[in-house]
Structures are given as structure tokens and as C-alpha cells.
C-alpha atoms as a PDB file:
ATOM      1  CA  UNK A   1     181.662 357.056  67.852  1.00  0.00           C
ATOM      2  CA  UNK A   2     180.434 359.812  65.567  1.00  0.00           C
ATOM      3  CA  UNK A   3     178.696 361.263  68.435  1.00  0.00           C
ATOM      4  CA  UNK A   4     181.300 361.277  70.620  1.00  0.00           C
ATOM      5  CA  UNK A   5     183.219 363.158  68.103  1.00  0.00           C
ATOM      6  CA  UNK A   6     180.463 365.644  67.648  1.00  0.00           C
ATOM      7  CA  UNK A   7     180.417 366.701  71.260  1.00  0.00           C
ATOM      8  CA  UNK A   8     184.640 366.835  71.442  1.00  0.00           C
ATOM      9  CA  UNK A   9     184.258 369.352  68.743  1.00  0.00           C
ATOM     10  CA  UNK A  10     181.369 371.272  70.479  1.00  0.00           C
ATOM     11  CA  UNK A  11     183.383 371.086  73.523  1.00  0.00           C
ATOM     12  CA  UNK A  12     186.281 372.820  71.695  1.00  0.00           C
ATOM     13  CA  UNK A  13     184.264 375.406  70.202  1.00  0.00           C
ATOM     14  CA  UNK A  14     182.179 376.338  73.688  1.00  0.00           C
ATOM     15  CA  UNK A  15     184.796 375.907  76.302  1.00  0.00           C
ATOM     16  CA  UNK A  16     188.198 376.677  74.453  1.00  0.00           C
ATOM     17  CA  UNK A  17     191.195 376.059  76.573  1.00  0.00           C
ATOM     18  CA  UNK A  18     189.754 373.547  78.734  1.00  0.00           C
ATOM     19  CA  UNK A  19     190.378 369.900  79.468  1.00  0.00           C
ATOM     20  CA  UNK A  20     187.610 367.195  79.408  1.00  0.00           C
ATOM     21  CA  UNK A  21     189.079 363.687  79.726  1.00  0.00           C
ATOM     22  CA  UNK A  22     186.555 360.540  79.434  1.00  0.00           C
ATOM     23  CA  UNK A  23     187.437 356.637  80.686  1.00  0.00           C
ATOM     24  CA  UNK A  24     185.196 354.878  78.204  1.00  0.00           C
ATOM     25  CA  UNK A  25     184.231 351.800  78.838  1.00  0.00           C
ATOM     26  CA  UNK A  26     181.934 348.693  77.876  1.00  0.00           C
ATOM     27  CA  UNK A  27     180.633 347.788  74.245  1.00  0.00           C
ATOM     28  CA  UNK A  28     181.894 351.346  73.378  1.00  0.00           C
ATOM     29  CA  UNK A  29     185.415 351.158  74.352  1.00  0.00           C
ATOM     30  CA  UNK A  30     185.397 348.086  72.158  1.00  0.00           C
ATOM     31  CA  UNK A  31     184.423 349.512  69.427  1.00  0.00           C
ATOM     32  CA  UNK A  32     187.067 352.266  70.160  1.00  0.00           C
ATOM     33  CA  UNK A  33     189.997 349.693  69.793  1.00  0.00           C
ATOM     34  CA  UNK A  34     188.471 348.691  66.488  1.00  0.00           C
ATOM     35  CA  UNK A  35     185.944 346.305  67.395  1.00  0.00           C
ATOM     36  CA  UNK A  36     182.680 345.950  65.825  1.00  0.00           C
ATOM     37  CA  UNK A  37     180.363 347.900  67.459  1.00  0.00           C
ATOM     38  CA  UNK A  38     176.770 347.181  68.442  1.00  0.00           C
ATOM     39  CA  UNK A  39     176.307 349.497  71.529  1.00  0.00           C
ATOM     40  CA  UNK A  40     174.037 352.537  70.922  1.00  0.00           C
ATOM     41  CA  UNK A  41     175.237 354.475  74.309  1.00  0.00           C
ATOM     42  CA  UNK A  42     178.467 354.977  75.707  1.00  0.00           C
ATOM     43  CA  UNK A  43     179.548 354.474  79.057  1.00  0.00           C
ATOM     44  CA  UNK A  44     181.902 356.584  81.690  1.00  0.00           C
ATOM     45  CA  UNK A  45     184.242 355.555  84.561  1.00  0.00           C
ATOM     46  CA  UNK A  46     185.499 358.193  84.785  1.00  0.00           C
ATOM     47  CA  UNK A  47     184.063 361.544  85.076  1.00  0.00           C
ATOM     48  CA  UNK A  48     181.911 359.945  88.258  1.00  0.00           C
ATOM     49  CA  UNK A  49     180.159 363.084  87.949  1.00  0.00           C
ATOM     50  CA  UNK A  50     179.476 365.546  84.722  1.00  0.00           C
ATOM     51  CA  UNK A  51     180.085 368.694  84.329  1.00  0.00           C
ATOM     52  CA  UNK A  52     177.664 371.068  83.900  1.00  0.00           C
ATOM     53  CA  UNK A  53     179.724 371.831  80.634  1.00  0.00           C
ATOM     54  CA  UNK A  54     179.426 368.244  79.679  1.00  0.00           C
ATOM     55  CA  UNK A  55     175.856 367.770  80.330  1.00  0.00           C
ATOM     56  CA  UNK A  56     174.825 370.861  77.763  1.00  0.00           C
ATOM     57  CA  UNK A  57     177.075 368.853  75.041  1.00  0.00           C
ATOM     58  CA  UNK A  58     175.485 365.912  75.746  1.00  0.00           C
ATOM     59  CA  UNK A  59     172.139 367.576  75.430  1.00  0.00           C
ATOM     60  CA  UNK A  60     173.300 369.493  72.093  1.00  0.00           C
ATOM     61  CA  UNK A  61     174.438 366.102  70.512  1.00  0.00           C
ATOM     62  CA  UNK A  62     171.045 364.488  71.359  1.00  0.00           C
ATOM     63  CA  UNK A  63     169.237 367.295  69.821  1.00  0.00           C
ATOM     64  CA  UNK A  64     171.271 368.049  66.624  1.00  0.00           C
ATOM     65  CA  UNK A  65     168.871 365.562  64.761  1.00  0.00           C
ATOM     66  CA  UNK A  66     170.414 362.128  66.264  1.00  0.00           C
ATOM     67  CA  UNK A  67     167.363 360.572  67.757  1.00  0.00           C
ATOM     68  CA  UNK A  68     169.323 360.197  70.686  1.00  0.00           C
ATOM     69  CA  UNK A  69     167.909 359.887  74.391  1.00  0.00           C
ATOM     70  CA  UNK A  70     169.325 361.874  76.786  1.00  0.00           C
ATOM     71  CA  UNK A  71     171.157 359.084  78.510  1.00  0.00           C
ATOM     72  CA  UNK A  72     173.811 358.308  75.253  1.00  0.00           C
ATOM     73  CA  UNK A  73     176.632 359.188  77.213  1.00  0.00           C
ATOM     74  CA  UNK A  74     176.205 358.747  80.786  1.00  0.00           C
ATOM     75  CA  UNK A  75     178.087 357.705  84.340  1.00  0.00           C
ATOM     76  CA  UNK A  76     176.038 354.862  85.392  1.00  0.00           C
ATOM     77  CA  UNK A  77     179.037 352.170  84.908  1.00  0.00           C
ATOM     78  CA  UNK A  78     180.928 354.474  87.232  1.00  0.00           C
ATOM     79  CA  UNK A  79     178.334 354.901  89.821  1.00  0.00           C
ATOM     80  CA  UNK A  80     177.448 351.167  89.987  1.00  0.00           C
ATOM     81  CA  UNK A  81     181.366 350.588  90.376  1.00  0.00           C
ATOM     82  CA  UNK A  82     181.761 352.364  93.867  1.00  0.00           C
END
């Protein structure tokens, strides 16, 4: 969840004064509530759609020497859920 705490921060530093409010869900919600975790991306309900604001942390994150994809945070629970 390191990640996700990496782009909260860059979030708070970019866009001050805004809200951004995420439904996780899946293997990473799990390991939210103090589960083990064993899920390398997390998954949205909720936004359905990303902000344009969203999508530059996400890209940020990836590229601040994570070795993540691109898709490490995406919508695609939310979009199969419709």
C-alpha cells in the first residue's frame, strides 16, 4: 500500500485543496483491513473514470523507480461491474 500512499501525498502536493476519494477493492482492500497481502495492483469501484489529475499520479508513482506498469491502480473492477 506504499504506493498508494506515495500518490495520496503527490496528490496533496500537486492539487492542494482538492478531494480524491478511492473505493478499493479486491486482494488490495484486504490487505487494507490488515490482511496479508499478495496483490501487486490495486483495484477501483469507484472513481468509474480517472481523473486526468489521477492518471499523472498514477504515472508519477510508476515512474519514481517502482517497476510498476502503468495499470497498478486502475478501474477495470468498476467497469466490468456495470
Amino acid at each position: 500500500m506504499e504506493n498508494l500512499r506515495l500518490l495520496a501525498d503527490w496528490l496533496r502536493v500537486k492539487y492542494p485543496g482538492e478531494h480524491f476519494e478511492f473505493i478499493v477493492a479486491g486482494g488490495a482492500a484486504m490487505t487494507l483491513e490488515g490482511f496479508k497481502g499478495q496483490t501487486t495492483d490495486i483495484d477501483l469501484l469507484s472513481p468509474e473514470v480517472l481523473p486526468d489529475s489521477i492518471k499523472k499520479g498514477i504515472a508519477h508513482v510508476a515512474g519514481a523507480g517502482k517497476r510498476l506498469g502503468a495499470e497498478w491502480l486502475n478501474t477495470s473492477l468498476a467497469t466490468c461491474s456495470r
